[in-house]
PDB file of N, CA and C in Angstrom:
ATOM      1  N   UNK A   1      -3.876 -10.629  30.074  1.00  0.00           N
ATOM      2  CA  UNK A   1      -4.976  -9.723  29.840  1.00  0.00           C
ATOM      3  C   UNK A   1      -4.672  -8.338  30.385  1.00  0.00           C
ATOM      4  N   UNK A   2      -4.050  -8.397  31.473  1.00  0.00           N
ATOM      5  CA  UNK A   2      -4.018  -6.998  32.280  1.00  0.00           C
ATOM      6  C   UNK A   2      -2.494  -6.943  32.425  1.00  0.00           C
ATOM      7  N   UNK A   3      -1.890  -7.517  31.614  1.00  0.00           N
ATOM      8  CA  UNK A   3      -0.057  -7.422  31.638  1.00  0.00           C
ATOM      9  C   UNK A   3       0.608  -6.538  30.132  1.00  0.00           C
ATOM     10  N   UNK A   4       1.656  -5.843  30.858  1.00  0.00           N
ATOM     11  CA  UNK A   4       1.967  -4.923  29.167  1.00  0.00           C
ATOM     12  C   UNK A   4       1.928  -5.396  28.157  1.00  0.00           C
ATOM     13  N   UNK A   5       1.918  -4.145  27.254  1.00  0.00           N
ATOM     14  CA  UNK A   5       1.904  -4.997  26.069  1.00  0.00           C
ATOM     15  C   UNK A   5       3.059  -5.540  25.189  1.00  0.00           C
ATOM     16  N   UNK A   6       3.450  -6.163  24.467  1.00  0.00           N
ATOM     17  CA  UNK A   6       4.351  -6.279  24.304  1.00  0.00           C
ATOM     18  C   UNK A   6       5.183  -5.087  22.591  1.00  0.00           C
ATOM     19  N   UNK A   7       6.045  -4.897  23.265  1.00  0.00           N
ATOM     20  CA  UNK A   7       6.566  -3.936  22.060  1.00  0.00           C
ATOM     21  C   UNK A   7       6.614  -4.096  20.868  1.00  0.00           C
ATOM     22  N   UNK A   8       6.047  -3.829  19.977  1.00  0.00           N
ATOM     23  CA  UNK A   8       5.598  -4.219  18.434  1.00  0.00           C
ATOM     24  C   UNK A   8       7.381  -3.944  17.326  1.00  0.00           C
ATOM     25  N   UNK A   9       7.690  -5.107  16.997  1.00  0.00           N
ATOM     26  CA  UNK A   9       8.882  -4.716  16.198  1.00  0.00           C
ATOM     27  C   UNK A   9       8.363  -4.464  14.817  1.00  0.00           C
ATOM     28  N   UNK A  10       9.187  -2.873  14.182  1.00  0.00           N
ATOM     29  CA  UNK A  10       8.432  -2.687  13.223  1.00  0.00           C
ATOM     30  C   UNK A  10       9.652  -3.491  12.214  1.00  0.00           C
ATOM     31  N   UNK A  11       9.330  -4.251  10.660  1.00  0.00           N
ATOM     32  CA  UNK A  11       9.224  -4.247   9.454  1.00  0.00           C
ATOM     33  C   UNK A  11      10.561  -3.004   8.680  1.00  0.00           C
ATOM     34  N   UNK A  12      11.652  -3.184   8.705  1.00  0.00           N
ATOM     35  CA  UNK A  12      12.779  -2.328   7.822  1.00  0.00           C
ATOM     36  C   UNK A  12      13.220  -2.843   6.269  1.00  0.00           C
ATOM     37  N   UNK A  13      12.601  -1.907   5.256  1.00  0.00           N
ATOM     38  CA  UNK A  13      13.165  -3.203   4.245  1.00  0.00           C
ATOM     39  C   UNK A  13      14.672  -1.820   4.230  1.00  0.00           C
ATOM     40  N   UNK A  14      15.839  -2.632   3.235  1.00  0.00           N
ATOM     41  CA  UNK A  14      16.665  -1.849   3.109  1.00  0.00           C
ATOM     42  C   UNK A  14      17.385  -2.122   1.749  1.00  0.00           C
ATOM     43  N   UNK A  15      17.571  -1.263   1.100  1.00  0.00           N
ATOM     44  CA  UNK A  15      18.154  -1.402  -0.461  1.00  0.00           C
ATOM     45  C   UNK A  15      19.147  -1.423  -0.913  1.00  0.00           C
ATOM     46  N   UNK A  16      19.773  -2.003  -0.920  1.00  0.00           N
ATOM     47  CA  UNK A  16      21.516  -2.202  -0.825  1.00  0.00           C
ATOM     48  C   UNK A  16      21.581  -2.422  -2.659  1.00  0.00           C
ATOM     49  N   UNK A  17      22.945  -1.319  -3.273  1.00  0.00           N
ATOM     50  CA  UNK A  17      23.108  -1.163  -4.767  1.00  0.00           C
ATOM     51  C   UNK A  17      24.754  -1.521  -4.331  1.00  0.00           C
ATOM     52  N   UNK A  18      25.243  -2.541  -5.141  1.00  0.00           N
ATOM     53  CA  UNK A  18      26.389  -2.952  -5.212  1.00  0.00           C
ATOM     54  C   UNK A  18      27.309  -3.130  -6.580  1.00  0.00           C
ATOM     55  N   UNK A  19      28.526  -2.218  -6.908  1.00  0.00           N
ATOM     56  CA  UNK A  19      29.025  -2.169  -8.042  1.00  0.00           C
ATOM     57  C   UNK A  19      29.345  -3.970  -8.250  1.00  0.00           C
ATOM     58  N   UNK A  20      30.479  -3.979  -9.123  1.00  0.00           N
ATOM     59  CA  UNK A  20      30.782  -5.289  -9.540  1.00  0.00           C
ATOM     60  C   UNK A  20      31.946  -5.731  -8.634  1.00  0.00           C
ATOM     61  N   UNK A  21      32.483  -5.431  -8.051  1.00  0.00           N
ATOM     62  CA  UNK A  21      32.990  -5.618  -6.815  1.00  0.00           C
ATOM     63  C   UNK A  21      32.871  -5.910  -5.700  1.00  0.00           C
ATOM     64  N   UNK A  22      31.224  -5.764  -5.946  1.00  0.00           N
ATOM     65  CA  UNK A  22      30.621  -5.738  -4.129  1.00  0.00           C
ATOM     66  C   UNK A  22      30.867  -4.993  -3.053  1.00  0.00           C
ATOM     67  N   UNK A  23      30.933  -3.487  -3.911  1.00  0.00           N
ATOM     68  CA  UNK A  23      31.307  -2.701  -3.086  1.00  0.00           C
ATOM     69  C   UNK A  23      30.161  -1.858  -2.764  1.00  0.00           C
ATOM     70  N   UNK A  24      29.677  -1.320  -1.758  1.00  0.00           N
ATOM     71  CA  UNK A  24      28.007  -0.762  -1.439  1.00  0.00           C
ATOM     72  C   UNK A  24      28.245   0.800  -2.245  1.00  0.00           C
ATOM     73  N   UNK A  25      27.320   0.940  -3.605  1.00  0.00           N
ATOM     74  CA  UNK A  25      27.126   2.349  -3.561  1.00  0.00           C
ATOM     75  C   UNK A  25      26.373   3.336  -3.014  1.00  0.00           C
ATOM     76  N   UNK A  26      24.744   2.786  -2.786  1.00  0.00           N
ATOM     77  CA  UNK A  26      23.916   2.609  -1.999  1.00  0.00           C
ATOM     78  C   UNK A  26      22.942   2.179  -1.335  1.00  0.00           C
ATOM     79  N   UNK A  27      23.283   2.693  -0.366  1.00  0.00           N
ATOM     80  CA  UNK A  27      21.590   1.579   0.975  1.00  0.00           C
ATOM     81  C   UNK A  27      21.096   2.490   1.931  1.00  0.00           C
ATOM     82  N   UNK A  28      20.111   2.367   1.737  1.00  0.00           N
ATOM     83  CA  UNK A  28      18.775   3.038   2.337  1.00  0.00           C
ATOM     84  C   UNK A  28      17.674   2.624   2.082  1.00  0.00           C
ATOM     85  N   UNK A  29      16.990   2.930   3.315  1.00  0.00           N
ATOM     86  CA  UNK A  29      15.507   2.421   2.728  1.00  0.00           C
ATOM     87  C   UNK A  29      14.803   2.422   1.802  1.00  0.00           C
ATOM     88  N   UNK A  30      13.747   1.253   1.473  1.00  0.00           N
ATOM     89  CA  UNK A  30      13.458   1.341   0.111  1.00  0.00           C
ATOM     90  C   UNK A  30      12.746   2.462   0.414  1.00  0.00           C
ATOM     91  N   UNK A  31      11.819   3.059   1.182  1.00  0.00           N
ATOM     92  CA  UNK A  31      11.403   4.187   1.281  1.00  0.00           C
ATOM     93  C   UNK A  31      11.731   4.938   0.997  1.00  0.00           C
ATOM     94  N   UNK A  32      13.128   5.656   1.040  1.00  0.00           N
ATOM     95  CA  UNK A  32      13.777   6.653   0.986  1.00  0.00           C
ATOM     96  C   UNK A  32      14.425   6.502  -0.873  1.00  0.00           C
ATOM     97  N   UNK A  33      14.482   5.739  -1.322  1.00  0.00           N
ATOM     98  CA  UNK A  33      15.450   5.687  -2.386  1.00  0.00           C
ATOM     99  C   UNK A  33      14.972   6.744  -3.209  1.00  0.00           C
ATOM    100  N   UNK A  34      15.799   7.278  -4.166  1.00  0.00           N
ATOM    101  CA  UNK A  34      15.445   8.235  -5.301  1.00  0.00           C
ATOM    102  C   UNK A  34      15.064   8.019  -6.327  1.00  0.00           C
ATOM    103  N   UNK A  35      13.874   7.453  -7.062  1.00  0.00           N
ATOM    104  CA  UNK A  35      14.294   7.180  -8.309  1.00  0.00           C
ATOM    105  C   UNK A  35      14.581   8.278  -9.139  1.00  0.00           C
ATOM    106  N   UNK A  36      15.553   8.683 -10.396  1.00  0.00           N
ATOM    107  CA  UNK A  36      15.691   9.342 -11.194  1.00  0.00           C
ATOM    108  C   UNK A  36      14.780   9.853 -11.421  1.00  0.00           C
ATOM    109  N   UNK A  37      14.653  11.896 -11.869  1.00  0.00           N
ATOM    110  CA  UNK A  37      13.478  12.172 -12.346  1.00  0.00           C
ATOM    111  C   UNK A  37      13.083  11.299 -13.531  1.00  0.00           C
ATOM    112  N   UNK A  38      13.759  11.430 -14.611  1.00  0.00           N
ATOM    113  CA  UNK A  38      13.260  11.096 -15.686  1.00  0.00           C
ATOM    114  C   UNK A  38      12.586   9.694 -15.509  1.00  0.00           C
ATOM    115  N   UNK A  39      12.605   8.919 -15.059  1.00  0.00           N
ATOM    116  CA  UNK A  39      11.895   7.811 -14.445  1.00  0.00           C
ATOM    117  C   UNK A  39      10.736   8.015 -14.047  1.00  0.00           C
ATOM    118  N   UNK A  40      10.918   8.898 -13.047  1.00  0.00           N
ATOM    119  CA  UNK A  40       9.441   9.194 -12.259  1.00  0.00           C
ATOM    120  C   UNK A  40       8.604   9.823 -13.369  1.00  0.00           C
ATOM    121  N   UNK A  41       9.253  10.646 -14.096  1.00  0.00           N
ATOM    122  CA  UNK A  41       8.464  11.531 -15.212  1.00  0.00           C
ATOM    123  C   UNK A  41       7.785  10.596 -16.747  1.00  0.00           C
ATOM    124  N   UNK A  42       8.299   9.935 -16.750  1.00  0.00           N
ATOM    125  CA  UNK A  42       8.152   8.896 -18.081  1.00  0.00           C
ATOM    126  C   UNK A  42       7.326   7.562 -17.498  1.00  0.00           C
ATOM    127  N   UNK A  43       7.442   7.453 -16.012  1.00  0.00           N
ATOM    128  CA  UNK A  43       6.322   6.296 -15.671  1.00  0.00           C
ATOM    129  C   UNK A  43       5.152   6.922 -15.241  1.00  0.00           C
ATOM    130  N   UNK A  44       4.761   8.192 -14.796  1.00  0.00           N
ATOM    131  CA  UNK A  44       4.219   9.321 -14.379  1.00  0.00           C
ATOM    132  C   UNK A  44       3.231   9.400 -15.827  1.00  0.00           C
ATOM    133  N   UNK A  45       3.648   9.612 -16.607  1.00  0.00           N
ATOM    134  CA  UNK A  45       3.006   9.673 -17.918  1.00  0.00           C
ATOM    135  C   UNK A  45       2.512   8.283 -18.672  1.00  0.00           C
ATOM    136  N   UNK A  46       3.229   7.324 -18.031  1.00  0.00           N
ATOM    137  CA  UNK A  46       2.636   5.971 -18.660  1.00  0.00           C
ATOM    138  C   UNK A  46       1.347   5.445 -18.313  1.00  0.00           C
ATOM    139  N   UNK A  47       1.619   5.992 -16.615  1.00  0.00           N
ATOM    140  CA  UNK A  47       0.676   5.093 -15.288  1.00  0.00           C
ATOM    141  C   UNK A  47      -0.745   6.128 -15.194  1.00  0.00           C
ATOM    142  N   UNK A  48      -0.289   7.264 -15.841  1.00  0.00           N
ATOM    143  CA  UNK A  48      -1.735   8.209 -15.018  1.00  0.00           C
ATOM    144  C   UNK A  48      -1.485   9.712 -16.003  1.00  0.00           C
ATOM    145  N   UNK A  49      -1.037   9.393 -17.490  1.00  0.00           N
ATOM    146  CA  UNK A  49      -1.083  10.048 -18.644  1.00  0.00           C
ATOM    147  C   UNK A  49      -0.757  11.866 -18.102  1.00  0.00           C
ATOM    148  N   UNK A  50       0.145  12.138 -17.163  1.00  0.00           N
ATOM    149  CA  UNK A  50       0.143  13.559 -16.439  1.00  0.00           C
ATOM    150  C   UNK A  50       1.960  13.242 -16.462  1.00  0.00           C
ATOM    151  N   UNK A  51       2.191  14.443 -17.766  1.00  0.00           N
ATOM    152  CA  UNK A  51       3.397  14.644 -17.248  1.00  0.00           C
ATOM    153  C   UNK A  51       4.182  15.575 -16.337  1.00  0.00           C
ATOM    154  N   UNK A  52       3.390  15.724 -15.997  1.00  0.00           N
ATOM    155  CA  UNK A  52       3.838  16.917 -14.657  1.00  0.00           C
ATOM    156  C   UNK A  52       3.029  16.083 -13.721  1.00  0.00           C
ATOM    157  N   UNK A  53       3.866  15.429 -12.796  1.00  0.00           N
ATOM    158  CA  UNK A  53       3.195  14.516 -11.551  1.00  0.00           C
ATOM    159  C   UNK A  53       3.041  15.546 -10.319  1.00  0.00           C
ATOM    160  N   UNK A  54       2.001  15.304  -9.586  1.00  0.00           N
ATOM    161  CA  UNK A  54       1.452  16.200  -8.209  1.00  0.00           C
ATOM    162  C   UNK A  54       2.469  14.981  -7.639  1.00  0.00           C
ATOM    163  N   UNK A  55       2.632  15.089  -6.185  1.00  0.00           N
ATOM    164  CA  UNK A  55       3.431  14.726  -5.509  1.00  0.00           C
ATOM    165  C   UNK A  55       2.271  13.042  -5.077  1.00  0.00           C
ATOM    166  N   UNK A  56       1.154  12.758  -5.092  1.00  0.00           N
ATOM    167  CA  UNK A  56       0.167  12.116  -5.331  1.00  0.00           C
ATOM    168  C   UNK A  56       0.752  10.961  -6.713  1.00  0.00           C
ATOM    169  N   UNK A  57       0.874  11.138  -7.331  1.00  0.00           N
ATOM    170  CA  UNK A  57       1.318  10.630  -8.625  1.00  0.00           C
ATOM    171  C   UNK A  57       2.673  10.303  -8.472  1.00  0.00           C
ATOM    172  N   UNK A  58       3.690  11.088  -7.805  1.00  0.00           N
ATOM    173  CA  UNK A  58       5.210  10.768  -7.640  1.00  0.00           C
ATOM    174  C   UNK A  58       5.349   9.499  -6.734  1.00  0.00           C
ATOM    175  N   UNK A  59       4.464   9.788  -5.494  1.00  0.00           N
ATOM    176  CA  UNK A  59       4.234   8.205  -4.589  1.00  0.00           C
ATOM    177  C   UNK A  59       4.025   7.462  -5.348  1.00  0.00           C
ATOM    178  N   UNK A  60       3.220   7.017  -6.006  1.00  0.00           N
ATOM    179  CA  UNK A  60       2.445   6.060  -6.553  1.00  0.00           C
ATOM    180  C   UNK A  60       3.275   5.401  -7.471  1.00  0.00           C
ATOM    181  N   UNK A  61       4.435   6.407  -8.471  1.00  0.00           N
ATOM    182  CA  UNK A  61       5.138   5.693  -8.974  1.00  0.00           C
ATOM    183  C   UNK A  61       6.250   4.979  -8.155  1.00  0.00           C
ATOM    184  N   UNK A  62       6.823   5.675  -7.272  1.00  0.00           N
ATOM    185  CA  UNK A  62       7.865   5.436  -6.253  1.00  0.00           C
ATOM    186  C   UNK A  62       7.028   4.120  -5.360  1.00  0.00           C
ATOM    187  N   UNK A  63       6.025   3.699  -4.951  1.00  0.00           N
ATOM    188  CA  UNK A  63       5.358   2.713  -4.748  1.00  0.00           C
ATOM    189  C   UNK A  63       5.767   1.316  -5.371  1.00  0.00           C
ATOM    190  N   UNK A  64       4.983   2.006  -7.100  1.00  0.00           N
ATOM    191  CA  UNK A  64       4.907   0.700  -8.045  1.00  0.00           C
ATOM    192  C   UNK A  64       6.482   0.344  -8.044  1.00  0.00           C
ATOM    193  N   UNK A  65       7.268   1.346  -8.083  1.00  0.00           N
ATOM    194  CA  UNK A  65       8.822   0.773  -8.746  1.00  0.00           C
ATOM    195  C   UNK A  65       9.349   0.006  -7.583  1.00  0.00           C
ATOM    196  N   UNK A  66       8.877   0.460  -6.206  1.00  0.00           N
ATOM    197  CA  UNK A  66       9.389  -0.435  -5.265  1.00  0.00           C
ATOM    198  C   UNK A  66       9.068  -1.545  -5.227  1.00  0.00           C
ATOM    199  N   UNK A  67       7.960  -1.457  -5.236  1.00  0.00           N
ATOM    200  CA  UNK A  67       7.130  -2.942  -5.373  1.00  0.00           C
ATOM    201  C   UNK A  67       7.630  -4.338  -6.452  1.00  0.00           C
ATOM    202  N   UNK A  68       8.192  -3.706  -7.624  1.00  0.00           N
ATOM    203  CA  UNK A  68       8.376  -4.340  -8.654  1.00  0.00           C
ATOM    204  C   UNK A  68       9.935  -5.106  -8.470  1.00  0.00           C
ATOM    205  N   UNK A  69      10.535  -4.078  -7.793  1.00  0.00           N
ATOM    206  CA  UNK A  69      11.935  -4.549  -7.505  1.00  0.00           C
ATOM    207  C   UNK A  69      11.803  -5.799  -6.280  1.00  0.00           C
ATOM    208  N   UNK A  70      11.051  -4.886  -5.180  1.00  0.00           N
ATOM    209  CA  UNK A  70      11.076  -6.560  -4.002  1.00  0.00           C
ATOM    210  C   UNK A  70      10.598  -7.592  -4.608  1.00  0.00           C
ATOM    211  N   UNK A  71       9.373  -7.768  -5.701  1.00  0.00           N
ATOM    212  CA  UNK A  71       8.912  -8.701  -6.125  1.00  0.00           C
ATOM    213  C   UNK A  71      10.069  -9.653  -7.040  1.00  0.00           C
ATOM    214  N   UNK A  72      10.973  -8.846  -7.918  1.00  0.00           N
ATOM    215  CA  UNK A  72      11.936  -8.944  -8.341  1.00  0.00           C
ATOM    216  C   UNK A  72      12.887  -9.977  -7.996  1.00  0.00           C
ATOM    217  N   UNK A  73      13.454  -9.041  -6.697  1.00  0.00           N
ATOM    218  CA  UNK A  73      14.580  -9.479  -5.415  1.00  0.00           C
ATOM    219  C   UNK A  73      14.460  -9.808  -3.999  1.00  0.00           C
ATOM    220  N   UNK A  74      13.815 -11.107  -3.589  1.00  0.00           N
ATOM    221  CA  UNK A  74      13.108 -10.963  -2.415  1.00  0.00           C
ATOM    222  C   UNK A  74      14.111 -10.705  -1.157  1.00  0.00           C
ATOM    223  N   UNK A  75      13.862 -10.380  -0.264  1.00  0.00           N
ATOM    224  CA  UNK A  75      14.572 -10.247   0.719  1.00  0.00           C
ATOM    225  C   UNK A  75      15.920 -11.319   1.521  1.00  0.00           C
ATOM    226  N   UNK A  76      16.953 -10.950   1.237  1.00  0.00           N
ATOM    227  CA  UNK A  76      18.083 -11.061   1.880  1.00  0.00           C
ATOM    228  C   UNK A  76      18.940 -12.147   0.627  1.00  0.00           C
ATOM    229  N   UNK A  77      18.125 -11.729  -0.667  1.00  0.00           N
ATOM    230  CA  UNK A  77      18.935 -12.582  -1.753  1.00  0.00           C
ATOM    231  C   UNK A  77      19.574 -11.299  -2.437  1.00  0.00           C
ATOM    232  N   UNK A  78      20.934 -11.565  -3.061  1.00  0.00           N
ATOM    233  CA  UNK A  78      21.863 -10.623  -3.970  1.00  0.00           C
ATOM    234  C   UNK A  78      21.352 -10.950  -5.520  1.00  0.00           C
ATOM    235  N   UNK A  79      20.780 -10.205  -6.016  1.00  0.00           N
ATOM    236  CA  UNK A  79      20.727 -10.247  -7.790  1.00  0.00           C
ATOM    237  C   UNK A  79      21.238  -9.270  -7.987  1.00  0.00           C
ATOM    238  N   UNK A  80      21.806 -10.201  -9.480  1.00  0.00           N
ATOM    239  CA  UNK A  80      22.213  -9.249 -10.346  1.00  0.00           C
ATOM    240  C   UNK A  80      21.722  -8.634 -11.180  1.00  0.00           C
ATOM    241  N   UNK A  81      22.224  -7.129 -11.781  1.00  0.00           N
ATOM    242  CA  UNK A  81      21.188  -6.171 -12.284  1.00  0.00           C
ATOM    243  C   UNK A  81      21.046  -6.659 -13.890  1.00  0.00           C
ATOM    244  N   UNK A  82      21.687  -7.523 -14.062  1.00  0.00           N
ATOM    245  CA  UNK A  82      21.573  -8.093 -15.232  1.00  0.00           C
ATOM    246  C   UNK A  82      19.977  -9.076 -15.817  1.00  0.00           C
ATOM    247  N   UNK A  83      20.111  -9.774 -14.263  1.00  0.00           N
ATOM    248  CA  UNK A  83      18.547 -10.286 -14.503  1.00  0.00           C
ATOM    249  C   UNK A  83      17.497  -9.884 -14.419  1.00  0.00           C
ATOM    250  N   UNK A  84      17.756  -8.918 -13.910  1.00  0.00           N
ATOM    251  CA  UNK A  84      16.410  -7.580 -14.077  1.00  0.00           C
ATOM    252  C   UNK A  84      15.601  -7.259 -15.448  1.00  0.00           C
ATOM    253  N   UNK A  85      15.243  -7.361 -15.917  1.00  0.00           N
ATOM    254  CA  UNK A  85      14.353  -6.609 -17.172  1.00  0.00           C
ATOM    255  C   UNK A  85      14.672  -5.517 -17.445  1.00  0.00           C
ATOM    256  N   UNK A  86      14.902  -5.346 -19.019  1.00  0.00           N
ATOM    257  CA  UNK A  86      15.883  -3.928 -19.563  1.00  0.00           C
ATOM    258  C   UNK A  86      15.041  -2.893 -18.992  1.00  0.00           C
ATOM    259  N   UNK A  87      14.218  -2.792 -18.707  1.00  0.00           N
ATOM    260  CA  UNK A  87      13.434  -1.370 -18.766  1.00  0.00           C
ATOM    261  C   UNK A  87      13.894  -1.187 -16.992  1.00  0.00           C
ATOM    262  N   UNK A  88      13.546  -1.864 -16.147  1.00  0.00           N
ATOM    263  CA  UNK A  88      14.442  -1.742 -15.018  1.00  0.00           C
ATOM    264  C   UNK A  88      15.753  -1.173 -14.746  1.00  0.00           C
ATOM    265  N   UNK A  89      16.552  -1.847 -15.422  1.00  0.00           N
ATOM    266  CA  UNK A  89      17.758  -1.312 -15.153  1.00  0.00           C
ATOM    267  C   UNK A  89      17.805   0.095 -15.005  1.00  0.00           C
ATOM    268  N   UNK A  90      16.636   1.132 -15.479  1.00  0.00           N
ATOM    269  CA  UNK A  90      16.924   2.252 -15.481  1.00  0.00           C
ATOM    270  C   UNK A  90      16.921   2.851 -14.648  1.00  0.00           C
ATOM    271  N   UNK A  91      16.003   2.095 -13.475  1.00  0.00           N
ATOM    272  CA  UNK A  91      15.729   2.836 -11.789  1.00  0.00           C
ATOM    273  C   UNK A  91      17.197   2.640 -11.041  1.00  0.00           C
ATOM    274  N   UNK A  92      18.156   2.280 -11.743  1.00  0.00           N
ATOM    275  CA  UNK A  92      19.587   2.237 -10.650  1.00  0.00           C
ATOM    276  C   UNK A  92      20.565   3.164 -11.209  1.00  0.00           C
ATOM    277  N   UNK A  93      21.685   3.484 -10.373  1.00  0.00           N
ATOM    278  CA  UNK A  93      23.068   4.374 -11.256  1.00  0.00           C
ATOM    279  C   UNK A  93      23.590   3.607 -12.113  1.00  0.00           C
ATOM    280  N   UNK A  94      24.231   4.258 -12.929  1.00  0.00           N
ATOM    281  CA  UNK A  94      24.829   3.619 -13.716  1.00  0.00           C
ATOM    282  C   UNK A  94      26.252   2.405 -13.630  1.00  0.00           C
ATOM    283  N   UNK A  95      26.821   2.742 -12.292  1.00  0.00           N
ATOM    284  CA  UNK A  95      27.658   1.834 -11.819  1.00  0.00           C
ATOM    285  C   UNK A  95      27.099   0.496 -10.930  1.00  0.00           C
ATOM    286  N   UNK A  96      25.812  -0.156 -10.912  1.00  0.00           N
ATOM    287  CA  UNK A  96      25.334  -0.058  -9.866  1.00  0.00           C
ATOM    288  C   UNK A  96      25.080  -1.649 -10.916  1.00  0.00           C
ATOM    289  N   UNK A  97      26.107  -3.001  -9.964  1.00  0.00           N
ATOM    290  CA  UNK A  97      25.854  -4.504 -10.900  1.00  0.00           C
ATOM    291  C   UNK A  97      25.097  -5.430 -10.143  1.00  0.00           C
ATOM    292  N   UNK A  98      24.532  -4.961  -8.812  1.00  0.00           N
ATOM    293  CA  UNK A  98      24.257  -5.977  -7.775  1.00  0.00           C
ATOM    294  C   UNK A  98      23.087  -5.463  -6.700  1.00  0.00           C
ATOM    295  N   UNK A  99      21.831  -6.146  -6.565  1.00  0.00           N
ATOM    296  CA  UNK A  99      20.751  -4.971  -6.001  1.00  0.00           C
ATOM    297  C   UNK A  99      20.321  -6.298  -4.746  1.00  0.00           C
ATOM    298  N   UNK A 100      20.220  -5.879  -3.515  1.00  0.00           N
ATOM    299  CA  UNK A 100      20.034  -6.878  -2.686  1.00  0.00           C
ATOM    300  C   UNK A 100      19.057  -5.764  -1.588  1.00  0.00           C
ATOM    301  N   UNK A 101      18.019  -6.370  -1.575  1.00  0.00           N
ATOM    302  CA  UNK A 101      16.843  -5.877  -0.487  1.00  0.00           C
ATOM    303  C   UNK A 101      17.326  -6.709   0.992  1.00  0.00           C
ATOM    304  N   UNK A 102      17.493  -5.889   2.315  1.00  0.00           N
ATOM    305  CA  UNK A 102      17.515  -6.057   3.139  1.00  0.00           C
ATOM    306  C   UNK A 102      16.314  -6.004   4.256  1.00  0.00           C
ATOM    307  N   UNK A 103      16.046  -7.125   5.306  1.00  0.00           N
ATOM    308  CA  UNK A 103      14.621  -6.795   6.130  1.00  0.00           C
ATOM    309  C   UNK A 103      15.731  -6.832   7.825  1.00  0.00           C
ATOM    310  N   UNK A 104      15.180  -5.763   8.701  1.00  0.00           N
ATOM    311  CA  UNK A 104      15.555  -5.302   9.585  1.00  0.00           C
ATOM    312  C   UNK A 104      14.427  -5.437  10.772  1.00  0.00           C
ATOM    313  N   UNK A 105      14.727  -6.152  11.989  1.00  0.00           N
ATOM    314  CA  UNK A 105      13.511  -5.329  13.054  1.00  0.00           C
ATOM    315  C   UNK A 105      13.709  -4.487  13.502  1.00  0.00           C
ATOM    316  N   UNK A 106      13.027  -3.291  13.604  1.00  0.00           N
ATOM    317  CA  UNK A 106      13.552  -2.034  14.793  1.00  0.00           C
ATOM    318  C   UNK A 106      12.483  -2.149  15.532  1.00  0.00           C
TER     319      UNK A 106
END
């Protein structure tokens, strides 16, 4: 009751893009990832009919697309970008055969 508290470990997801080699092109947080404009701009217009997204609208897609991928690829499994759904494939580079979500404590 009256003893510290204990240090809260936060939650890291991490996005690991792997050619066909298994070689890392990139990883970073799913937070951080880029999706392509034209992505953001063409789901931007699907999700909330504004093709010019406020930065309000850019989250939201960058949200949904994250969301869709962990749901996708759950954490600490390797898929391939093949089993993804064609319209997917478009949120990755073009070299990019292997998508594996990573979870981290910090």
């Amino acid at each position: 009751m009256f003893g510290r508290k204990k240090a809260v470990r936060k939650r890291v997801m991490t996005l690991n893009l792997l050619d066909s080699e298994m070689n890392e092109l990139i990883s970073c947080r799913v937070s951080d990832y880029a999706l392509p404009e034209k992505i953001v701009l063409a789901l931007s217009e699907e999700y909330f009919s504004d093709p010019d997204p406020c930065e309000i609208h850019r989250g939201a897609v960058h949200n949904r697309v994250m969301m869709e991928i962990m749901d996708s690829c759950p954490p600490g499994i390797t898929r391939k970008l093949s089993d993804f759904p064609e319209y997917a494939r478009a949120w990755f580079p073009e070299k990019t055969a292997f998508v594996r979500i990573a979870e981290e404590a910090r």
